[in-house]
PDB file of N, CA and C in Angstrom:
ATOM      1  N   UNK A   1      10.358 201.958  47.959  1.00  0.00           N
ATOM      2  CA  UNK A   1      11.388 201.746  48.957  1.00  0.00           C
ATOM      3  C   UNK A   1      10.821 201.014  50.171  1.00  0.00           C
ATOM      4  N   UNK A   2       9.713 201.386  50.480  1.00  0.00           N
ATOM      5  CA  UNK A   2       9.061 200.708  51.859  1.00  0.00           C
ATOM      6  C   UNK A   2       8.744 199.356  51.276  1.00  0.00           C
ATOM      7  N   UNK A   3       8.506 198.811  50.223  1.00  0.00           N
ATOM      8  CA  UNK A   3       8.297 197.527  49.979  1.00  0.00           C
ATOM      9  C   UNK A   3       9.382 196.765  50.273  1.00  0.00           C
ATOM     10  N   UNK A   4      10.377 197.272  49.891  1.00  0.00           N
ATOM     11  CA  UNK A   4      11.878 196.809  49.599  1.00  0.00           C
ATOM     12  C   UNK A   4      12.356 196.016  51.644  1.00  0.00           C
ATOM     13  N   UNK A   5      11.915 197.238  52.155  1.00  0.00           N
ATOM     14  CA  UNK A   5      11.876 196.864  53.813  1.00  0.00           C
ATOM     15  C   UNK A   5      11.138 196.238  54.310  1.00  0.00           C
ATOM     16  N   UNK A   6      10.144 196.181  53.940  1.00  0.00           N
ATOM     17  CA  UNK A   6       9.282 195.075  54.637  1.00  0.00           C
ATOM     18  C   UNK A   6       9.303 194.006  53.882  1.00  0.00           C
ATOM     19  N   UNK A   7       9.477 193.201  52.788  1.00  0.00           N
ATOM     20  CA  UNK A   7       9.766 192.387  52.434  1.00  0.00           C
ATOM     21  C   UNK A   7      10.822 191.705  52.679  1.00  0.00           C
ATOM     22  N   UNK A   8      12.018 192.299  52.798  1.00  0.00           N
ATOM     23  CA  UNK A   8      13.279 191.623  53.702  1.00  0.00           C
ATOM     24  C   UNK A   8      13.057 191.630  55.051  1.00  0.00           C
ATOM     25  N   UNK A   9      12.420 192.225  56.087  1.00  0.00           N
ATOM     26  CA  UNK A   9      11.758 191.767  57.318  1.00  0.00           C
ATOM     27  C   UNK A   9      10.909 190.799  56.957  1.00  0.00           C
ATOM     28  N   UNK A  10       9.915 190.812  56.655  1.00  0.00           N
ATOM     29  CA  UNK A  10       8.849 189.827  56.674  1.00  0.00           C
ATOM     30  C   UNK A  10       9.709 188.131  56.019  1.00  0.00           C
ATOM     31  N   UNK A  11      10.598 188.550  54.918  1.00  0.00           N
ATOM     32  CA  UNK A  11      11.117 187.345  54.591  1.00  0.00           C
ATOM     33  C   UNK A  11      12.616 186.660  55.901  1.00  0.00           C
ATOM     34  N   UNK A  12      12.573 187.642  56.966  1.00  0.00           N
ATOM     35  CA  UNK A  12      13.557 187.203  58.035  1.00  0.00           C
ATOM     36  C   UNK A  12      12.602 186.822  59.243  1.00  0.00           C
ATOM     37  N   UNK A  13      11.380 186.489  59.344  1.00  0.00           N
ATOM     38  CA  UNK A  13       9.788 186.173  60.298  1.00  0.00           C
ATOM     39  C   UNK A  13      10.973 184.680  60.396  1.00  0.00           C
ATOM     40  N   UNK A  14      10.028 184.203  61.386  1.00  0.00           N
ATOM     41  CA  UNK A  14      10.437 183.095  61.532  1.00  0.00           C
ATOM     42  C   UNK A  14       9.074 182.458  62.657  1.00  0.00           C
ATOM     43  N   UNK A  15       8.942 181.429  62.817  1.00  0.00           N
ATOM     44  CA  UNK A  15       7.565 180.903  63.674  1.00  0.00           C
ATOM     45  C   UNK A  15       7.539 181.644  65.013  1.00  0.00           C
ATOM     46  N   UNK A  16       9.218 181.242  65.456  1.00  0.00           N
ATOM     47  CA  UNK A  16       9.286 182.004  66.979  1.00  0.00           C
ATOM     48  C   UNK A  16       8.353 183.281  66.958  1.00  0.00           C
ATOM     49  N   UNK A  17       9.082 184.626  66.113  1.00  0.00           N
ATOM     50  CA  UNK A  17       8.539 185.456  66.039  1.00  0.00           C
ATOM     51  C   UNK A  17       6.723 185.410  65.677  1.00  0.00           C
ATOM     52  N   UNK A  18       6.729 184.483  65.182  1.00  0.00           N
ATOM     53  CA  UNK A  18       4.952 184.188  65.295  1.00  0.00           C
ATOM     54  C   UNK A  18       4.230 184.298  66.368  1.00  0.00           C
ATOM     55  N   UNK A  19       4.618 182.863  67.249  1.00  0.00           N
ATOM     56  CA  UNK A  19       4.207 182.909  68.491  1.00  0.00           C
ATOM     57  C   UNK A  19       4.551 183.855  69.427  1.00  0.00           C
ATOM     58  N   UNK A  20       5.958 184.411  69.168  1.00  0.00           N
ATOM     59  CA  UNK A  20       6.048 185.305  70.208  1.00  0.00           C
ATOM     60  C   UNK A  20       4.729 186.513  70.240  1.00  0.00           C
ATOM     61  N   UNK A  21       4.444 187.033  69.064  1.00  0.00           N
ATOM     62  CA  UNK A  21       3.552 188.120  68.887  1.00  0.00           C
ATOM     63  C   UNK A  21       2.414 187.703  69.429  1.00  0.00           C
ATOM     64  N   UNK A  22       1.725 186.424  68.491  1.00  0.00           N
ATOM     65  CA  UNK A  22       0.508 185.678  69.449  1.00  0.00           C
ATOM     66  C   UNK A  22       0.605 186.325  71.080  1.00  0.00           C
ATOM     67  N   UNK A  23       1.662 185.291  71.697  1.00  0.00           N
ATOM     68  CA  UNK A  23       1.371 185.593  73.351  1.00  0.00           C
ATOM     69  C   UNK A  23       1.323 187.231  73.531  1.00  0.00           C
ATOM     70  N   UNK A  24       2.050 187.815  72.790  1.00  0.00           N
ATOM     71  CA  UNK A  24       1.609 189.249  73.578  1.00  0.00           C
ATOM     72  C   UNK A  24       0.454 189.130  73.175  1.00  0.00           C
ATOM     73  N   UNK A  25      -0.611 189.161  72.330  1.00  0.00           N
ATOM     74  CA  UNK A  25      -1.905 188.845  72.149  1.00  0.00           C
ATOM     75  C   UNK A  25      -2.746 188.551  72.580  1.00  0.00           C
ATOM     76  N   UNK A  26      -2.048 187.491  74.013  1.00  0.00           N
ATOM     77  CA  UNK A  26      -3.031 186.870  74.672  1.00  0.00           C
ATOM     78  C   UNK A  26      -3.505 185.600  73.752  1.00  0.00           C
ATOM     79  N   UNK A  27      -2.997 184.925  72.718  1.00  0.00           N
ATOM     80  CA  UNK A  27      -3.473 183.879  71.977  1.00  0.00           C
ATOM     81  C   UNK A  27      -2.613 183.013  71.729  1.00  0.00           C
ATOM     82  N   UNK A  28      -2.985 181.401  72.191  1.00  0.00           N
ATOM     83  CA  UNK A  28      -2.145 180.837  72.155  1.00  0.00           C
ATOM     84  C   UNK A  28      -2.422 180.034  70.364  1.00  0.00           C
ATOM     85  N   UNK A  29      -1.556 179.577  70.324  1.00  0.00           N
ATOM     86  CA  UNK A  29      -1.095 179.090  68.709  1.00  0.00           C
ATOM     87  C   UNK A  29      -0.836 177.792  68.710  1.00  0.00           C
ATOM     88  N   UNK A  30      -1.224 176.763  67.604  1.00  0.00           N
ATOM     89  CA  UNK A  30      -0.279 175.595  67.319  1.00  0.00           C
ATOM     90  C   UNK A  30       0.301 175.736  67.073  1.00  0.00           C
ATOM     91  N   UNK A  31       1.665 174.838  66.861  1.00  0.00           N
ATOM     92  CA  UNK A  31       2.955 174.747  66.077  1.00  0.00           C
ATOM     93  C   UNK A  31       2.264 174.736  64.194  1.00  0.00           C
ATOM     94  N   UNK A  32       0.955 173.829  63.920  1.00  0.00           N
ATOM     95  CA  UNK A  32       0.495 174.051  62.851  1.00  0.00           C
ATOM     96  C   UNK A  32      -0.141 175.271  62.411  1.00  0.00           C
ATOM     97  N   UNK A  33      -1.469 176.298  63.265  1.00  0.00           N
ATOM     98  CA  UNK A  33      -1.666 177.387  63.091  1.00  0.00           C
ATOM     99  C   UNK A  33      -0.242 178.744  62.547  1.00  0.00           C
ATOM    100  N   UNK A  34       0.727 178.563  63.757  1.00  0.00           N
ATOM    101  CA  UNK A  34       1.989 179.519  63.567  1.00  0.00           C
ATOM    102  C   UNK A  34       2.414 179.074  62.108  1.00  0.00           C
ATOM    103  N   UNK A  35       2.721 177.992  61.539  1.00  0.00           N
ATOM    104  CA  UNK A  35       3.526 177.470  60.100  1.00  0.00           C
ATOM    105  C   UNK A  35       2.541 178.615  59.232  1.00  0.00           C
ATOM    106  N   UNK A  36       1.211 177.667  59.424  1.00  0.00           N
ATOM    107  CA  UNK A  36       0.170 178.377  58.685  1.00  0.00           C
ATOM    108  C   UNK A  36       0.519 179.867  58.479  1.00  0.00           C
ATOM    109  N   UNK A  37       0.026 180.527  59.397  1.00  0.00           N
ATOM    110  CA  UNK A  37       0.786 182.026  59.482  1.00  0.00           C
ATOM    111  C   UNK A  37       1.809 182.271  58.787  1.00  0.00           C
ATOM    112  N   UNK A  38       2.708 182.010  59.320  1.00  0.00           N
ATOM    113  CA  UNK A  38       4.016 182.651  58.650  1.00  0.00           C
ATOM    114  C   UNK A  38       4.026 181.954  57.004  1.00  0.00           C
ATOM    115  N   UNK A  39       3.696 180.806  56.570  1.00  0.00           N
ATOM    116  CA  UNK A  39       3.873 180.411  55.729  1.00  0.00           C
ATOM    117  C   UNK A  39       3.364 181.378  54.767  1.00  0.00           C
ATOM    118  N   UNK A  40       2.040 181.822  54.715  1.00  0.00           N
ATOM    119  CA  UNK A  40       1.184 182.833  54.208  1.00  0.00           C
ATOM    120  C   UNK A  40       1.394 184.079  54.214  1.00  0.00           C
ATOM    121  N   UNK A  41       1.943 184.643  55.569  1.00  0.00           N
ATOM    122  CA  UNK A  41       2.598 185.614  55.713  1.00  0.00           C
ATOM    123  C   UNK A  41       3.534 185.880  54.305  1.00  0.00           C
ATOM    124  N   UNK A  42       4.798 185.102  54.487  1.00  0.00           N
ATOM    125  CA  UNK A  42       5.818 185.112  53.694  1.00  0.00           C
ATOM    126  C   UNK A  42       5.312 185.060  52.124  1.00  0.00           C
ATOM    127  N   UNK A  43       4.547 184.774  52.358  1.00  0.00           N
ATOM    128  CA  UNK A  43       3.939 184.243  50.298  1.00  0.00           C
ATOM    129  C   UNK A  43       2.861 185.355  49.805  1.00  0.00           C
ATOM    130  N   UNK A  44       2.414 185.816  50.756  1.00  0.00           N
ATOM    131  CA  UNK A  44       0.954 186.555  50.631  1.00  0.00           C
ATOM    132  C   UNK A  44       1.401 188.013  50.815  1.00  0.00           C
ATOM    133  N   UNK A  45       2.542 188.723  51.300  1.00  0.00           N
ATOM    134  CA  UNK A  45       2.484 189.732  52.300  1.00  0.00           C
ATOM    135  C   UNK A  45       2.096 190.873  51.233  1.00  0.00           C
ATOM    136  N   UNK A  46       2.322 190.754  49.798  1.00  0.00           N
ATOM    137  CA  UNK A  46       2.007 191.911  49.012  1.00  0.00           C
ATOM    138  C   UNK A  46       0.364 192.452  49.246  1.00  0.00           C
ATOM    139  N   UNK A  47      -0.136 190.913  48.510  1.00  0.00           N
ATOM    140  CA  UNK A  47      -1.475 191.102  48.550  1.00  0.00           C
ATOM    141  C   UNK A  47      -1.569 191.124  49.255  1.00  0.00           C
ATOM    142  N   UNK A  48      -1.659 191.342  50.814  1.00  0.00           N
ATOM    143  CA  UNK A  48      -2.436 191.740  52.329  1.00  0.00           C
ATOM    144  C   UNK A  48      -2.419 192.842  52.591  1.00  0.00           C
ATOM    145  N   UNK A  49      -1.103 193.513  51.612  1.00  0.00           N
ATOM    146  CA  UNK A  49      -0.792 195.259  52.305  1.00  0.00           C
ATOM    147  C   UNK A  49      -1.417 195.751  51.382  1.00  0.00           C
ATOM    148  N   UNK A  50      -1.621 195.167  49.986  1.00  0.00           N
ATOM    149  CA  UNK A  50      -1.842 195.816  48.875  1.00  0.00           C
ATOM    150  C   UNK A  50      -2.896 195.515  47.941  1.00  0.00           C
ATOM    151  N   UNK A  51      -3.425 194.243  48.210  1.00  0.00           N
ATOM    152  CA  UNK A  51      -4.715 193.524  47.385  1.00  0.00           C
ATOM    153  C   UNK A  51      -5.598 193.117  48.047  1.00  0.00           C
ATOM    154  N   UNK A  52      -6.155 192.411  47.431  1.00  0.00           N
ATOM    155  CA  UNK A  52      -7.338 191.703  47.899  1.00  0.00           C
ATOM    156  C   UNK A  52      -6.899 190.284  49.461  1.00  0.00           C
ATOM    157  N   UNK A  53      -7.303 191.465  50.105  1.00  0.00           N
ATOM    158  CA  UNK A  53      -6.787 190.585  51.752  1.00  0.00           C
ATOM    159  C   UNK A  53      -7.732 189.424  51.840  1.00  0.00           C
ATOM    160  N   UNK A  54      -9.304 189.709  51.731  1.00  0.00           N
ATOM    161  CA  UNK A  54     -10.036 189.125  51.732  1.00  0.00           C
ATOM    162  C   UNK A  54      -9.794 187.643  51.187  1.00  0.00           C
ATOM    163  N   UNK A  55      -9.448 187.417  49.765  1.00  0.00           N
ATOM    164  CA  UNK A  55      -9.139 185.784  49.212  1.00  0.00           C
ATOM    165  C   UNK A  55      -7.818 185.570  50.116  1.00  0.00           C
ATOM    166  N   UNK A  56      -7.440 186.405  50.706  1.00  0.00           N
ATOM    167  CA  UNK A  56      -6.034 185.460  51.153  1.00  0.00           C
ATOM    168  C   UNK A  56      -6.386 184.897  52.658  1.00  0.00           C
ATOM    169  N   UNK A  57      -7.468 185.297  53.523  1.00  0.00           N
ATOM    170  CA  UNK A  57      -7.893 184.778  54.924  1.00  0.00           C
ATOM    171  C   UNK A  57      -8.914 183.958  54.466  1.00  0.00           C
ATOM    172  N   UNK A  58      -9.369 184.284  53.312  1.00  0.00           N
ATOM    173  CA  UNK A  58     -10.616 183.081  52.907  1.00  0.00           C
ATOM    174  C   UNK A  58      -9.781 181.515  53.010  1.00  0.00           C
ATOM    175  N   UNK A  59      -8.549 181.695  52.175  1.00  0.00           N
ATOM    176  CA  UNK A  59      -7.943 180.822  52.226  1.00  0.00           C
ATOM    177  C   UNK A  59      -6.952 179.958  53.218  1.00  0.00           C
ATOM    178  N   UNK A  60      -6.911 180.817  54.425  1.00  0.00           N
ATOM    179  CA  UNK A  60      -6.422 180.090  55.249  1.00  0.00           C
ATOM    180  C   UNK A  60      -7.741 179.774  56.279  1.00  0.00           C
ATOM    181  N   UNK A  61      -8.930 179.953  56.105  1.00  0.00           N
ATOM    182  CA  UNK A  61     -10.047 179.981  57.212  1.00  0.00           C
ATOM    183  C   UNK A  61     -10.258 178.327  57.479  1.00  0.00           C
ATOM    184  N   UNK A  62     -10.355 178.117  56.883  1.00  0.00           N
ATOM    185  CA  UNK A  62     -10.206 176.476  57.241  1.00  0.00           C
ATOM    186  C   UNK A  62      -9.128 175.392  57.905  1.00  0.00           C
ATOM    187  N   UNK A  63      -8.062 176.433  58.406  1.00  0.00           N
ATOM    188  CA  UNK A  63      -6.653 175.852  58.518  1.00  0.00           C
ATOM    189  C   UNK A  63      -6.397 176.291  59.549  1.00  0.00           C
ATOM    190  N   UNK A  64      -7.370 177.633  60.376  1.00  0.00           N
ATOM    191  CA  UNK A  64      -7.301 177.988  61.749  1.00  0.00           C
ATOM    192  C   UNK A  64      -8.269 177.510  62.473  1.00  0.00           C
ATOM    193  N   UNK A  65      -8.261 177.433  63.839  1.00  0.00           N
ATOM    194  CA  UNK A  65      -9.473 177.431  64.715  1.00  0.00           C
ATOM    195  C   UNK A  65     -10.424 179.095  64.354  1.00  0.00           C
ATOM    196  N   UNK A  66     -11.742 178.488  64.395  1.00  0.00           N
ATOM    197  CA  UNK A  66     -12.781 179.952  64.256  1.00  0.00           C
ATOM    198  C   UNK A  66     -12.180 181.074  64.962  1.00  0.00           C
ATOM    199  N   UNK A  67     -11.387 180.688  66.573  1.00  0.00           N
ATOM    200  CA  UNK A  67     -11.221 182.017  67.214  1.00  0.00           C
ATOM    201  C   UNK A  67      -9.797 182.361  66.688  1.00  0.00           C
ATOM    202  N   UNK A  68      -9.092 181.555  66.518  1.00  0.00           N
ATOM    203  CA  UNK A  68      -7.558 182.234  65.910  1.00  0.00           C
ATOM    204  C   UNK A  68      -7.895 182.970  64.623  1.00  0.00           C
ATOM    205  N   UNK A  69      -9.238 182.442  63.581  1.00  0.00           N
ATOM    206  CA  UNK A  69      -8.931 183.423  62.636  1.00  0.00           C
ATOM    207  C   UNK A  69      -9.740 184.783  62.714  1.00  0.00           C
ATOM    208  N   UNK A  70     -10.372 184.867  63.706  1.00  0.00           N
ATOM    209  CA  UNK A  70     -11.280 185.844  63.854  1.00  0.00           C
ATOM    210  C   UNK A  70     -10.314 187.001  64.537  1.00  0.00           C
ATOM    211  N   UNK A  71      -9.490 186.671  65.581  1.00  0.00           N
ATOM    212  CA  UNK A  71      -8.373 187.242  66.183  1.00  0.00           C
ATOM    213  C   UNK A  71      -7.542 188.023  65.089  1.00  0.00           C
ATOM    214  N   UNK A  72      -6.652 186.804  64.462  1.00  0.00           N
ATOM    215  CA  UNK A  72      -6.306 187.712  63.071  1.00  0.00           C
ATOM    216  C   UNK A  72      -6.630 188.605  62.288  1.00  0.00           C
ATOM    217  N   UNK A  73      -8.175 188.478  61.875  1.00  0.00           N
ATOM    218  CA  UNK A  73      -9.091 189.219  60.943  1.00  0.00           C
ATOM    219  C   UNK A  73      -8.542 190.735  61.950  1.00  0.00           C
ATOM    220  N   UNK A  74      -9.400 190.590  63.168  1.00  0.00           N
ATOM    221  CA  UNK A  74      -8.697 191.856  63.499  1.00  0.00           C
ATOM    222  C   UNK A  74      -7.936 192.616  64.199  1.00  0.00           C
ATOM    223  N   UNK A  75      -6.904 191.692  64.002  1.00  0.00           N
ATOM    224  CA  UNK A  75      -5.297 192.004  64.214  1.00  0.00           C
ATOM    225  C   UNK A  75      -5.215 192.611  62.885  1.00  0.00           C
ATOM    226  N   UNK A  76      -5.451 192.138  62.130  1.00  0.00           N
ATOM    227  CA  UNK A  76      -4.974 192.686  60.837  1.00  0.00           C
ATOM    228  C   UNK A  76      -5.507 193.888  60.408  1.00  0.00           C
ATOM    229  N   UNK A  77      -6.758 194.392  60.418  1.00  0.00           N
ATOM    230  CA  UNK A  77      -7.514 194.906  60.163  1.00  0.00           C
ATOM    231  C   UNK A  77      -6.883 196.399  61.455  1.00  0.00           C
ATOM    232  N   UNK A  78      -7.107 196.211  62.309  1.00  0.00           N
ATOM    233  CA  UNK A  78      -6.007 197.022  63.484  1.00  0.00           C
ATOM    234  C   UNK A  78      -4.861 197.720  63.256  1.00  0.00           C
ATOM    235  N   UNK A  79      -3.799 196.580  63.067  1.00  0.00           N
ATOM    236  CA  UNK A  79      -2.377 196.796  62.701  1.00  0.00           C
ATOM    237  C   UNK A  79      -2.043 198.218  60.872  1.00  0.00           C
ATOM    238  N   UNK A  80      -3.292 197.416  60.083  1.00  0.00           N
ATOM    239  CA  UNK A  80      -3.590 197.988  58.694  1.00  0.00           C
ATOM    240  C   UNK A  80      -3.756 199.295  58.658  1.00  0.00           C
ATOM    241  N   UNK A  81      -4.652 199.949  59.983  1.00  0.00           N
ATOM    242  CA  UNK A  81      -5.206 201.009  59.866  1.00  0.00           C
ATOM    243  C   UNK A  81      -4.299 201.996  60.532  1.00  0.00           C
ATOM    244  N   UNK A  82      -3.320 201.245  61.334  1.00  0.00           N
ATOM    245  CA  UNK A  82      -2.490 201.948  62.298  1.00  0.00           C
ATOM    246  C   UNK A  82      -1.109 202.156  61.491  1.00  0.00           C
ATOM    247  N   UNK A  83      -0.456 201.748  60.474  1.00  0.00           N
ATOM    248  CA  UNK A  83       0.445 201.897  59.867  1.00  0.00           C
ATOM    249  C   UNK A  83      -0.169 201.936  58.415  1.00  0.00           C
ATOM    250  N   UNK A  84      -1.306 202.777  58.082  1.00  0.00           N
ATOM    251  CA  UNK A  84      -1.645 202.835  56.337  1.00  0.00           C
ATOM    252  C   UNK A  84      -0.840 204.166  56.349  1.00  0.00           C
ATOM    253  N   UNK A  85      -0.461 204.715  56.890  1.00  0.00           N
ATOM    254  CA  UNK A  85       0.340 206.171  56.283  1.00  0.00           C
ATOM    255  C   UNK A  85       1.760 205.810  55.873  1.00  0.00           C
ATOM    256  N   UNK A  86       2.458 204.596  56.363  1.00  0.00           N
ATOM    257  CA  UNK A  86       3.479 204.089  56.007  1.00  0.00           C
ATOM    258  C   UNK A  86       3.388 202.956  54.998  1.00  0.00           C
ATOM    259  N   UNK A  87       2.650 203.064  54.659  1.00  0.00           N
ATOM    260  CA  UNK A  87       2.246 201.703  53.023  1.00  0.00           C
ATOM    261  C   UNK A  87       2.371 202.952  51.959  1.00  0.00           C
TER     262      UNK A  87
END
């Protein structure tokens, strides 16, 4: 059931909502970094909650600046640990 919800959220993301999160972050974003994101987001979100996270930031590491993906790494890594009782 929780898949079912976050997959229809995550598939209603949109860039805004990208960047918007960024700035609370304190990180600013390209218009190309944010695509990046969400694009991956939207395509990837199983395997990030549920597989191998690792090949999926391997694969965008070249497509961020070093500090945006390092930020992410642990944003993600953060966010993961703070909502694993709800996965």
């Amino acid at each position: 059931m929780n898949q079912y919800f976050i997959g229809n959220y995550i598939q209603k993301l949109s860039i805004e909502d990208i960047k918007a999160f960024a700035n609370s972050q304190h990180i600013e974003l390209s218009d190309y970094e944010s695509k990046v994101l969400l694009e991956t987001i939207q395509k990837h979100w199983k395997e990030l909650l549920y597989g191998d996270y690792q090949a999926i930031f391997r694969s965008v590491q070249s497509k961020l600046q070093p500090q945006t993906y390092q930020v992410a790494l642990q944003l993600y890594h953060h966010y993961r640990q703070k909502y694993q009782s709800f996965l």
